[in-house]
PDB file of N, CA and C in Angstrom:
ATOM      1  N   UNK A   1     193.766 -99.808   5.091  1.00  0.00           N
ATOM      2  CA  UNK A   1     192.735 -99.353   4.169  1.00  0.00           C
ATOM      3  C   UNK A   1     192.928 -97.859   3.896  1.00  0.00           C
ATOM      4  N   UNK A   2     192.779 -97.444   2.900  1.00  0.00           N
ATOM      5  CA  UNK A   2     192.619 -95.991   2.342  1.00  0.00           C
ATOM      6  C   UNK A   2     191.780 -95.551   2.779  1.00  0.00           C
ATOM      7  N   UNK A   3     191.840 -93.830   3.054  1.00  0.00           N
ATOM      8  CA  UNK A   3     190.987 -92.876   3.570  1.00  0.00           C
ATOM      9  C   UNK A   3     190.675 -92.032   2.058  1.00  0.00           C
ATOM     10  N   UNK A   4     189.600 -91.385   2.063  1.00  0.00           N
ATOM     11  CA  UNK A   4     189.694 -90.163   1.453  1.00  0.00           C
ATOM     12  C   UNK A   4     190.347 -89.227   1.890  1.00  0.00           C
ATOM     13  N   UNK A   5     191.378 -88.371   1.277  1.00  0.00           N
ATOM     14  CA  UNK A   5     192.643 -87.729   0.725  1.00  0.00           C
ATOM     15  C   UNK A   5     193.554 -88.239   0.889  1.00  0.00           C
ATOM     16  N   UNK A   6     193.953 -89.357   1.312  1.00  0.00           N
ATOM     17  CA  UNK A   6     195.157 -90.508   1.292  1.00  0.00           C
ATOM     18  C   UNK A   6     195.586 -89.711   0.027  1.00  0.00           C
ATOM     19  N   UNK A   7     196.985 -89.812   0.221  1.00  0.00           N
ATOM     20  CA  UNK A   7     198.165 -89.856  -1.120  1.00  0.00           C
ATOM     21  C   UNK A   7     198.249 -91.548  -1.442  1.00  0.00           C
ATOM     22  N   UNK A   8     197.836 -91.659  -2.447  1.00  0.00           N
ATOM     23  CA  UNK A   8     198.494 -93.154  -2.769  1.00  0.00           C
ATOM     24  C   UNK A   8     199.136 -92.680  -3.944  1.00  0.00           C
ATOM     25  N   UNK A   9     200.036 -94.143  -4.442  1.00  0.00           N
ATOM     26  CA  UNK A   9     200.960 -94.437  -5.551  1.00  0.00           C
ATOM     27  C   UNK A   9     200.539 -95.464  -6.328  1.00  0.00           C
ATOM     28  N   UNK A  10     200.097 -95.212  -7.844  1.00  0.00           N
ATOM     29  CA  UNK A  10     199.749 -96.325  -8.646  1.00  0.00           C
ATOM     30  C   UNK A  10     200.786 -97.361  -8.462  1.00  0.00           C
ATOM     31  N   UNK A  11     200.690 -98.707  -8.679  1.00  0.00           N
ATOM     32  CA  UNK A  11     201.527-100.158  -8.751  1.00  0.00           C
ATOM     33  C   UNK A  11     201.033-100.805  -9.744  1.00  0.00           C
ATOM     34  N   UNK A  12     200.117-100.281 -10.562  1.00  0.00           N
ATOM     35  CA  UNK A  12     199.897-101.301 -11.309  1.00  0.00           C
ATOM     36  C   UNK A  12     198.850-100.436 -12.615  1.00  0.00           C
ATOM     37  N   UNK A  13     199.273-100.047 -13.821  1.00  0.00           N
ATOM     38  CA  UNK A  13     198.807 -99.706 -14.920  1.00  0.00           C
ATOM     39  C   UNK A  13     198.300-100.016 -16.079  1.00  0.00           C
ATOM     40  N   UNK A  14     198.196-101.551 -15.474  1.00  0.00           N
ATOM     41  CA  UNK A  14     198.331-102.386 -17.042  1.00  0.00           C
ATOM     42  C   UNK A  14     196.658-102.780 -17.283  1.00  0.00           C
ATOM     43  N   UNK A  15     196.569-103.258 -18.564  1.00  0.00           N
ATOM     44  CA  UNK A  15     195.416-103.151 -19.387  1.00  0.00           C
ATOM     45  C   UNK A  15     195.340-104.680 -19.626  1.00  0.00           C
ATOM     46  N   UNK A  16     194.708-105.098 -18.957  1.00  0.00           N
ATOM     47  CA  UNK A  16     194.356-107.059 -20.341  1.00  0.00           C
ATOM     48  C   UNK A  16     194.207-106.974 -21.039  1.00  0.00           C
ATOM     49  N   UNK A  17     194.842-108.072 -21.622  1.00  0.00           N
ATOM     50  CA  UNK A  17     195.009-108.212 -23.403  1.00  0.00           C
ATOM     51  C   UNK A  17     193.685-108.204 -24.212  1.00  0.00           C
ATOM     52  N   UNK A  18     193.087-107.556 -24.834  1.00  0.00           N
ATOM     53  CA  UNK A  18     191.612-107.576 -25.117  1.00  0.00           C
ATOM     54  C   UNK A  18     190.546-106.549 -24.793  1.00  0.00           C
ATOM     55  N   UNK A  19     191.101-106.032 -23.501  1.00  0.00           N
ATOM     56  CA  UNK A  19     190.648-104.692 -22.583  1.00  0.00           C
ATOM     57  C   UNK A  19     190.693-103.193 -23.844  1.00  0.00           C
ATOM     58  N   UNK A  20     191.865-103.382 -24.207  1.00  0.00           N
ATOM     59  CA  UNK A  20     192.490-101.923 -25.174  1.00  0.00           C
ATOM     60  C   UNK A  20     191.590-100.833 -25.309  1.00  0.00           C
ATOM     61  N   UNK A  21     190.831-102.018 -25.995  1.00  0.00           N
ATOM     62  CA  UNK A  21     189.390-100.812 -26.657  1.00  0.00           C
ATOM     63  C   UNK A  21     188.512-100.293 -25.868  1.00  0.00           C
ATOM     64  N   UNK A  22     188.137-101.352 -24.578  1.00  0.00           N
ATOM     65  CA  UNK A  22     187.137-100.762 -23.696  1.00  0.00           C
ATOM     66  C   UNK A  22     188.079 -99.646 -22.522  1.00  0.00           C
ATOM     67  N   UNK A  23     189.121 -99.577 -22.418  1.00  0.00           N
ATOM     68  CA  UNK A  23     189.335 -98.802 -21.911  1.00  0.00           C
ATOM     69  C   UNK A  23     189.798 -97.070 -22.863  1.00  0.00           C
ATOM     70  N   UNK A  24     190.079 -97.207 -23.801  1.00  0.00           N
ATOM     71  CA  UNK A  24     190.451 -96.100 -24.695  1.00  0.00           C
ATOM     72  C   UNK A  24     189.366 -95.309 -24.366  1.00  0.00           C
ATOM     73  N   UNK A  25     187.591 -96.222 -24.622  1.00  0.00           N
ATOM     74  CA  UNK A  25     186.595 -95.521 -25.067  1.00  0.00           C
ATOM     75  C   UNK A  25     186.017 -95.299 -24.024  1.00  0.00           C
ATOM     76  N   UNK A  26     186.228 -96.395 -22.662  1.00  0.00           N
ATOM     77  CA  UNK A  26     185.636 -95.634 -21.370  1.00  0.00           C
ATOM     78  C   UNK A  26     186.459 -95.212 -20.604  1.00  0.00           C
ATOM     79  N   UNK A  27     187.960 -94.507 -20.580  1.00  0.00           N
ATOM     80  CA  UNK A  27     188.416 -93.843 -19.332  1.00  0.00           C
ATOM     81  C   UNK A  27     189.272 -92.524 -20.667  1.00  0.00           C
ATOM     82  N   UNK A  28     188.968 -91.588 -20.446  1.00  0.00           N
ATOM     83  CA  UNK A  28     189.793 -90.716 -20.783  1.00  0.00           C
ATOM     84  C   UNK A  28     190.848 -90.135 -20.502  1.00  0.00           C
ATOM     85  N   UNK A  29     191.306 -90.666 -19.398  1.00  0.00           N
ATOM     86  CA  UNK A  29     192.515 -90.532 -18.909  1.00  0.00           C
ATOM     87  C   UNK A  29     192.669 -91.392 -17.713  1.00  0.00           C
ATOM     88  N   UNK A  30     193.999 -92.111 -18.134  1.00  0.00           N
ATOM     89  CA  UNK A  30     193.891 -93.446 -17.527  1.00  0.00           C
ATOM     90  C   UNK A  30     195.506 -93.184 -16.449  1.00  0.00           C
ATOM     91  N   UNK A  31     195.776 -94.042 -15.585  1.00  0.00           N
ATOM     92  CA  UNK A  31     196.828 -93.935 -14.330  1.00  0.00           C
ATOM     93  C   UNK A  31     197.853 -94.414 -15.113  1.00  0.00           C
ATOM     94  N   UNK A  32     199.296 -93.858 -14.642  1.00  0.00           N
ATOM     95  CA  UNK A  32     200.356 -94.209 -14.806  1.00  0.00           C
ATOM     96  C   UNK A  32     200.758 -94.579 -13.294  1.00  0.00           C
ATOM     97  N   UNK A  33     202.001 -95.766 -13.824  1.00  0.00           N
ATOM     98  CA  UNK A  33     202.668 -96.649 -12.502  1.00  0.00           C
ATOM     99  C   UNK A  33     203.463 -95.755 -11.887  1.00  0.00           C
ATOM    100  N   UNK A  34     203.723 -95.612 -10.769  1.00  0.00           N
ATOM    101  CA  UNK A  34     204.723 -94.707  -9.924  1.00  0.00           C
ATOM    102  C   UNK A  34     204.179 -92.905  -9.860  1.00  0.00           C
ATOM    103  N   UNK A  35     203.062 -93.066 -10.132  1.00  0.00           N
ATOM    104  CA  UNK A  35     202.437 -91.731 -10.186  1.00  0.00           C
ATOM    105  C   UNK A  35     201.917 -91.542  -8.682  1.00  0.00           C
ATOM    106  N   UNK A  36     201.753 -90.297  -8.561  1.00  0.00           N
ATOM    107  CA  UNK A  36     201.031 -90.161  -6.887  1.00  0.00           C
ATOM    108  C   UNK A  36     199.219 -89.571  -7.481  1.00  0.00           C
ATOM    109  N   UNK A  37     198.613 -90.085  -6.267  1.00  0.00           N
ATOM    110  CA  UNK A  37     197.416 -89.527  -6.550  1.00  0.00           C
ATOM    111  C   UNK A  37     196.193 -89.307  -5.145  1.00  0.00           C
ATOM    112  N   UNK A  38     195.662 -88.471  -5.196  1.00  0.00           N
ATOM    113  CA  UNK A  38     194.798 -88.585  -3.552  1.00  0.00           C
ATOM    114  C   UNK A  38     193.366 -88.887  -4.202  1.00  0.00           C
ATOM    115  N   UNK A  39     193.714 -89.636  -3.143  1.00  0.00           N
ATOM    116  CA  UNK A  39     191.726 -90.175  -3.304  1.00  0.00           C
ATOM    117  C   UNK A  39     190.296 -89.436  -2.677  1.00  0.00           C
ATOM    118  N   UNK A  40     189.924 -89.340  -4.249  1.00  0.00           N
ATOM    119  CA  UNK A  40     188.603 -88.577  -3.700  1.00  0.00           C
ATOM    120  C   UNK A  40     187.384 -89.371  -3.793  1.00  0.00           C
ATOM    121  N   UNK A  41     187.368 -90.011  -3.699  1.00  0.00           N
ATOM    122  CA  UNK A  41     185.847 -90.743  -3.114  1.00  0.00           C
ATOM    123  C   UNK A  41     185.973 -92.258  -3.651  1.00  0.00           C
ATOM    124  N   UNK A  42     185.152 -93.090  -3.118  1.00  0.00           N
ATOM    125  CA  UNK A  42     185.328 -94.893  -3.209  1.00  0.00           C
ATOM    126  C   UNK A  42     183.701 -95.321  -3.852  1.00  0.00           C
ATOM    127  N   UNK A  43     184.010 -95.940  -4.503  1.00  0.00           N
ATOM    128  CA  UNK A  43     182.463 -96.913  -5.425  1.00  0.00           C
ATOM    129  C   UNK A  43     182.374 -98.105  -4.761  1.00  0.00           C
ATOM    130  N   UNK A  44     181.518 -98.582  -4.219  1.00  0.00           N
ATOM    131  CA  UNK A  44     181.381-100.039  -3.614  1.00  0.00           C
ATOM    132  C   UNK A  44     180.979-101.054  -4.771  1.00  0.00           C
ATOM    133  N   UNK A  45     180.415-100.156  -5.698  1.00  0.00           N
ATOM    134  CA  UNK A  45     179.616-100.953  -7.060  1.00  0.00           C
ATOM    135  C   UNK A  45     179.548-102.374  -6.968  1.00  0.00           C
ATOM    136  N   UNK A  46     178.296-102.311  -5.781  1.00  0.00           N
ATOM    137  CA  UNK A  46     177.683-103.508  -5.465  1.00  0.00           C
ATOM    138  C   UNK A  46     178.010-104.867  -4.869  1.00  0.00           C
ATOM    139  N   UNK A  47     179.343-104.717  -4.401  1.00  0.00           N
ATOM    140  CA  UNK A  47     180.448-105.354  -4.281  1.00  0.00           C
ATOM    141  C   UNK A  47     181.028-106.339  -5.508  1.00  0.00           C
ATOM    142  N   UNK A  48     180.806-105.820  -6.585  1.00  0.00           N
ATOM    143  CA  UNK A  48     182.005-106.390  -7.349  1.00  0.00           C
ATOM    144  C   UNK A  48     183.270-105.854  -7.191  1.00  0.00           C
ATOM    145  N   UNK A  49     183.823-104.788  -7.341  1.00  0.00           N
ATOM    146  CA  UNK A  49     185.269-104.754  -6.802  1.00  0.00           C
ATOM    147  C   UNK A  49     184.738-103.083  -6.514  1.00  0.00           C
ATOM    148  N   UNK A  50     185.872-102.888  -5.483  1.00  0.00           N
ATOM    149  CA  UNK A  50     185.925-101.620  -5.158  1.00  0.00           C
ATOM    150  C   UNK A  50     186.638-100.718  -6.118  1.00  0.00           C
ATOM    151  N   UNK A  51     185.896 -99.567  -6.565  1.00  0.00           N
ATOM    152  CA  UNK A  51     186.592 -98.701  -7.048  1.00  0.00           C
ATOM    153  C   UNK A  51     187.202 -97.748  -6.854  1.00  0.00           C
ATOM    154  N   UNK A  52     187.813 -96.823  -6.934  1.00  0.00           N
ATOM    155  CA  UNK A  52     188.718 -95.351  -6.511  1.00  0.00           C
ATOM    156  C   UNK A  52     188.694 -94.514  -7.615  1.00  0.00           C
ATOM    157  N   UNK A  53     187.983 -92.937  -7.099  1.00  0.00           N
ATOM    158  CA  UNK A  53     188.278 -92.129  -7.518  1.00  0.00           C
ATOM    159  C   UNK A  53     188.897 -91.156  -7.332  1.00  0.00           C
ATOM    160  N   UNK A  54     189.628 -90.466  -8.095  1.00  0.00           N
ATOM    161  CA  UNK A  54     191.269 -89.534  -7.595  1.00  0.00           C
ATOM    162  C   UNK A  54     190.643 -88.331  -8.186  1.00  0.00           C
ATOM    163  N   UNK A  55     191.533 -87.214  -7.170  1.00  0.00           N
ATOM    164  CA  UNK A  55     191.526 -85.858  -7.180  1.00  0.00           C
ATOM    165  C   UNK A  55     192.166 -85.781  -9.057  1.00  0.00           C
ATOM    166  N   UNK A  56     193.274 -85.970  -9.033  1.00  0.00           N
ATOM    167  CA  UNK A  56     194.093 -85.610 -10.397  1.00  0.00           C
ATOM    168  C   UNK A  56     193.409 -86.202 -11.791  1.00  0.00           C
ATOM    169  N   UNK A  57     192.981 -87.251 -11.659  1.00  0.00           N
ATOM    170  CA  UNK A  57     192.082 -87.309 -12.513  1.00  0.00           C
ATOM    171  C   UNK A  57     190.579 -87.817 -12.520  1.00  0.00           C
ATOM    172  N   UNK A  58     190.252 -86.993 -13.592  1.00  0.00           N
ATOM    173  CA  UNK A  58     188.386 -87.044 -13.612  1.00  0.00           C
ATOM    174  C   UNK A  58     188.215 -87.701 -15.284  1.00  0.00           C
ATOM    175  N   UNK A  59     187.070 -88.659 -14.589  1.00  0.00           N
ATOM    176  CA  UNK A  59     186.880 -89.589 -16.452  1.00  0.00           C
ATOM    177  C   UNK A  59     185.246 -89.004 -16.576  1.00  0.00           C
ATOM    178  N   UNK A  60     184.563 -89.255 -17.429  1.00  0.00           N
ATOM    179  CA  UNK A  60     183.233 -88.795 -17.674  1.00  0.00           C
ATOM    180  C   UNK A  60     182.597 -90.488 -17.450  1.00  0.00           C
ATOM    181  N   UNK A  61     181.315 -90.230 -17.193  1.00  0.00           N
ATOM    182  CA  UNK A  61     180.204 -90.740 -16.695  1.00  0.00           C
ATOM    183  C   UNK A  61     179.710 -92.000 -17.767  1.00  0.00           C
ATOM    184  N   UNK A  62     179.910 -93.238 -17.953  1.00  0.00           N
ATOM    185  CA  UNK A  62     179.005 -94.105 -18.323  1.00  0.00           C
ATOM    186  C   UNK A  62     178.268 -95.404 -17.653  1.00  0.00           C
ATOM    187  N   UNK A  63     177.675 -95.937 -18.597  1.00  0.00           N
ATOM    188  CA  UNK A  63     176.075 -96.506 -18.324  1.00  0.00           C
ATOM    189  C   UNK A  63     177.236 -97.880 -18.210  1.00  0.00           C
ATOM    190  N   UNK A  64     177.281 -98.151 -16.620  1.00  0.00           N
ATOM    191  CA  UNK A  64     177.547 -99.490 -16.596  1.00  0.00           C
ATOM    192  C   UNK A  64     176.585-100.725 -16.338  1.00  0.00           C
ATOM    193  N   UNK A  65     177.038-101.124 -17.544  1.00  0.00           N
ATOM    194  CA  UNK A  65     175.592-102.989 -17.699  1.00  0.00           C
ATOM    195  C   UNK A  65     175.678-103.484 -16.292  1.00  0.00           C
ATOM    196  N   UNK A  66     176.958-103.934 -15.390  1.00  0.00           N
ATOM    197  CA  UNK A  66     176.543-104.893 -14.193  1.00  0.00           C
ATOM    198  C   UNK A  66     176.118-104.278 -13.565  1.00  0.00           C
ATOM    199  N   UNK A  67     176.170-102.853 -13.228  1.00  0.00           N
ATOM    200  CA  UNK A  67     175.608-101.852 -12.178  1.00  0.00           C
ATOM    201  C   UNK A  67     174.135-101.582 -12.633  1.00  0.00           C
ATOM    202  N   UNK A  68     173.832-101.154 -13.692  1.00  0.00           N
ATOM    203  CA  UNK A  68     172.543-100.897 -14.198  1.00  0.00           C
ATOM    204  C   UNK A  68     172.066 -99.240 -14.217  1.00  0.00           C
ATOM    205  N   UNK A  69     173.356 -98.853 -13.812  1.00  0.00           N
ATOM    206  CA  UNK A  69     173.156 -97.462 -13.937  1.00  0.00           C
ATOM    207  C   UNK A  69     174.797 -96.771 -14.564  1.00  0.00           C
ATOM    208  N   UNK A  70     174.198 -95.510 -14.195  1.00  0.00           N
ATOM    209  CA  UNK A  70     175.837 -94.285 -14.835  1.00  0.00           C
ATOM    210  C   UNK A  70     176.620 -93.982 -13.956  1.00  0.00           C
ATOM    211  N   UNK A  71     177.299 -93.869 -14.229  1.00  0.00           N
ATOM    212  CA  UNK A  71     179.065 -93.220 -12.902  1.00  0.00           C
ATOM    213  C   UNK A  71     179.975 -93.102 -13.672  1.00  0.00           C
ATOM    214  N   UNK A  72     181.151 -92.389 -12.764  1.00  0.00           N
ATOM    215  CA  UNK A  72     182.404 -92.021 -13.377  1.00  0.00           C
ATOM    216  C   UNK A  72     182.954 -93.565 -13.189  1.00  0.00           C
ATOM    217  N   UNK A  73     183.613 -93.877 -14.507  1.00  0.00           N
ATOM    218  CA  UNK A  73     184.514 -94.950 -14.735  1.00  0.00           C
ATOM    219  C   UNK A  73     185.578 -95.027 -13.254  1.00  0.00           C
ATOM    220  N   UNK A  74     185.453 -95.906 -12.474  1.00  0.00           N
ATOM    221  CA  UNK A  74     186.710 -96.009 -11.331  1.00  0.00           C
ATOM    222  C   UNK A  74     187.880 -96.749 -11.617  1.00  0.00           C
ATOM    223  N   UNK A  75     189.216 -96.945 -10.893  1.00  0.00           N
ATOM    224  CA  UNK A  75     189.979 -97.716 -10.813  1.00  0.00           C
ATOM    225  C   UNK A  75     189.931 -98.911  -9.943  1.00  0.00           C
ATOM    226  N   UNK A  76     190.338 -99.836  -9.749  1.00  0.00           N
ATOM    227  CA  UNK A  76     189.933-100.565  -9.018  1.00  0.00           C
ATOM    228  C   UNK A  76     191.487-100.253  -7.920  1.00  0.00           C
ATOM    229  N   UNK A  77     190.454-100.610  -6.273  1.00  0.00           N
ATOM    230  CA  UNK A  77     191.463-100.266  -5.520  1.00  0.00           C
ATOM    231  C   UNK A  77     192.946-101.238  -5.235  1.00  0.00           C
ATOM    232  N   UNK A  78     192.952-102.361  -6.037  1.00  0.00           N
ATOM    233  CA  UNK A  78     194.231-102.835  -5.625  1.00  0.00           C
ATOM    234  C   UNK A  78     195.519-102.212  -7.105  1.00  0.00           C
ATOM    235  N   UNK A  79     195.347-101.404  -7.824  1.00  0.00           N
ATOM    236  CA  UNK A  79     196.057-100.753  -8.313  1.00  0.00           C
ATOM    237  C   UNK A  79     197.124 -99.647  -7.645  1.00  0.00           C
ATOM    238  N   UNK A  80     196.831 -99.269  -6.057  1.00  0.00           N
ATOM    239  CA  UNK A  80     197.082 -98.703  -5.185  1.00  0.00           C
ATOM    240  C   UNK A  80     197.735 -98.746  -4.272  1.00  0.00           C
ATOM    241  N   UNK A  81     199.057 -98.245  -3.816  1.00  0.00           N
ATOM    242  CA  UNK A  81     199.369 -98.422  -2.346  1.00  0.00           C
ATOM    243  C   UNK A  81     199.407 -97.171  -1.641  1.00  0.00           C
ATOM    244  N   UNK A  82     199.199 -97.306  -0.393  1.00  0.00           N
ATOM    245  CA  UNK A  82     199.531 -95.744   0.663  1.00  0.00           C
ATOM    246  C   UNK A  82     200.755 -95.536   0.197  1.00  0.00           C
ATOM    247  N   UNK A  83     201.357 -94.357  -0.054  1.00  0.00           N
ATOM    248  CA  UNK A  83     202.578 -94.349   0.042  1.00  0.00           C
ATOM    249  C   UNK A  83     203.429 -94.592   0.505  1.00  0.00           C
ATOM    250  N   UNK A  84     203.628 -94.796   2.013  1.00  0.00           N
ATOM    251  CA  UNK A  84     204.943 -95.023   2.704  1.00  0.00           C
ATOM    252  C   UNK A  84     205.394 -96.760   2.403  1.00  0.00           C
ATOM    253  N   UNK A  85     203.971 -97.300   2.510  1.00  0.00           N
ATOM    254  CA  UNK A  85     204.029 -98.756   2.438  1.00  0.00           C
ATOM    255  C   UNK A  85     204.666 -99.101   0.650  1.00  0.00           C
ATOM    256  N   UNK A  86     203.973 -98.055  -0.231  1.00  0.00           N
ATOM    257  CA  UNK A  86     204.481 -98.348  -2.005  1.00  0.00           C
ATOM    258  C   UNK A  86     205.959 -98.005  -1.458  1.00  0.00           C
ATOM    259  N   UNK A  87     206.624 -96.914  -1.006  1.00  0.00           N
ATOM    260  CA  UNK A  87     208.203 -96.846  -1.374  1.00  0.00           C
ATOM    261  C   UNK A  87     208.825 -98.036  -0.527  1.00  0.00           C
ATOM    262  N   UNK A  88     208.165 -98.889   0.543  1.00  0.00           N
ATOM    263  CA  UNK A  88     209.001 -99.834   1.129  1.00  0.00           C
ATOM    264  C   UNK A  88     208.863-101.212   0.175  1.00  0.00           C
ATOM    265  N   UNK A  89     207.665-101.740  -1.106  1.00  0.00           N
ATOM    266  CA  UNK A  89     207.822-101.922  -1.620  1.00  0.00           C
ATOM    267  C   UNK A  89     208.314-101.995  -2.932  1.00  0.00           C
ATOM    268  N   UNK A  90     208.677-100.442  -3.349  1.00  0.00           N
ATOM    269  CA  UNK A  90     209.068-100.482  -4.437  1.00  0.00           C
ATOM    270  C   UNK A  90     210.725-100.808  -4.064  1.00  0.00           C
ATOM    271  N   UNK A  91     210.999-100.682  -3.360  1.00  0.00           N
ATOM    272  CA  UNK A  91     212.722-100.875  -2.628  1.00  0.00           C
ATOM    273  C   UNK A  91     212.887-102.375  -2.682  1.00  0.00           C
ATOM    274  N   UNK A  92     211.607-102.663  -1.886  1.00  0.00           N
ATOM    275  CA  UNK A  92     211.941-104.580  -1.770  1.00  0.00           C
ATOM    276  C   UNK A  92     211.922-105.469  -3.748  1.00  0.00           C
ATOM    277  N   UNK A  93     211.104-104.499  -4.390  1.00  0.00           N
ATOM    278  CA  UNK A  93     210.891-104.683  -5.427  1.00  0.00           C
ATOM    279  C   UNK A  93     212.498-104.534  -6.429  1.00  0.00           C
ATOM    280  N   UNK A  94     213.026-102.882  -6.256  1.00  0.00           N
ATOM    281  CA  UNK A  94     214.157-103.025  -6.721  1.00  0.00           C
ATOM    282  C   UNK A  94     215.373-103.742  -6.449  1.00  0.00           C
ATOM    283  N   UNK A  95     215.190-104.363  -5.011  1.00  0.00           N
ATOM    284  CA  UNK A  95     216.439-104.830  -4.754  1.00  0.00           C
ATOM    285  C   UNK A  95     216.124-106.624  -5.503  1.00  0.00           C
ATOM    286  N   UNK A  96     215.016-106.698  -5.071  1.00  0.00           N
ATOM    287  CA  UNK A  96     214.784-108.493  -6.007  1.00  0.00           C
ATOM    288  C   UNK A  96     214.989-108.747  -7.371  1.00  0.00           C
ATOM    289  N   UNK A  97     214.926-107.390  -7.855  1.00  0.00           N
ATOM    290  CA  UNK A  97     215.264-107.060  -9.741  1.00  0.00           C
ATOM    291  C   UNK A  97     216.632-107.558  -9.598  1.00  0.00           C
ATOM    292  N   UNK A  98     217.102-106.224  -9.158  1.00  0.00           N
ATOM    293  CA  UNK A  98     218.620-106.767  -8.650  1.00  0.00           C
ATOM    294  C   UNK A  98     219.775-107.988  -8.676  1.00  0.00           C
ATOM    295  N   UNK A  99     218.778-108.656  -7.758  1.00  0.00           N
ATOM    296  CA  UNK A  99     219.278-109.895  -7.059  1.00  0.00           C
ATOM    297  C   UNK A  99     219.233-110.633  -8.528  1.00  0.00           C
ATOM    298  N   UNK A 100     218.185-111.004  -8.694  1.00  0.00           N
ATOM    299  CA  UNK A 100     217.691-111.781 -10.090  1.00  0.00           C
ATOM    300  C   UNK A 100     218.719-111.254 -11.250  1.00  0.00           C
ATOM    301  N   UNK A 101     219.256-110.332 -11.047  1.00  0.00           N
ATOM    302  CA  UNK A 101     220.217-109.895 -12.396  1.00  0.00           C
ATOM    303  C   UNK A 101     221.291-110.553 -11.785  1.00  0.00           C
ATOM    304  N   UNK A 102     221.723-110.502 -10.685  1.00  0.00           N
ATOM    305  CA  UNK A 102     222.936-111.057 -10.256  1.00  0.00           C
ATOM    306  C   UNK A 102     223.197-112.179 -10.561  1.00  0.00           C
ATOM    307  N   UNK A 103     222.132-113.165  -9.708  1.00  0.00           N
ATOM    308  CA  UNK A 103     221.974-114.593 -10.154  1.00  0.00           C
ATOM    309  C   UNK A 103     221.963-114.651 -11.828  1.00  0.00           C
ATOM    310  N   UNK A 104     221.777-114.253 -12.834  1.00  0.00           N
ATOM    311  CA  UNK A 104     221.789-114.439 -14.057  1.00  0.00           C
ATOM    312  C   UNK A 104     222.844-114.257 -14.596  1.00  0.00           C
ATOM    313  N   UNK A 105     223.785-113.339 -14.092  1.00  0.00           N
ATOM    314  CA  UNK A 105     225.476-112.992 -14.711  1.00  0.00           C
ATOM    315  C   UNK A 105     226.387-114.137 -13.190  1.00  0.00           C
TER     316      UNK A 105
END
């Protein structure tokens, strides 16, 4: 589990198909994959999913409907790995790319 000031590494940046708009208009600056980032504080938001908020970036404050109140827009925490554990996956990751190219030629 993540601490606050953990270094983590985004794994995952992507947007659902349909999402586009709600995220343009609620995160003003949104994570890139392979980026580093330390965590500054965690949203339980009620237990629907856990959120994460990072030192490097700050989003502004809206009125979320399931919550019933305002907060900074979070990420959700499985977008995340500790670092040491992201570079042993991103390795297991590049070498399976790899492999899969091999098997194809």
């Amino acid at each position: 589990m993540f601490k606050i000031n953990d270094v983590v590494v985004c794994i995952d940046d992507s947007i659902k198909p349909g999402m586009e708009a709600f995220v343009k208009n609620a995160y003003y600056n949104w994570i890139k994959k392979g980026a580093k980032y330390t965590v500054r504080e965690f949203l339980q938001n009620e237990g629907i999913v856990v959120g994460v908020l990072l030192n490097e970036i700050h989003n502004f404050e809206i009125y979320q409907p399931l919550l019933g109140r305002t907060q900074e827009v979070a990420f959700r925490l499985d977008r995340f790995r500790k670092t040491q554990s992201a570079t042993k996956e991103s390795y297991l990751e590049t070498s399976n790319t790899i492999l899969e190219e091999i098997k194809l030629n």
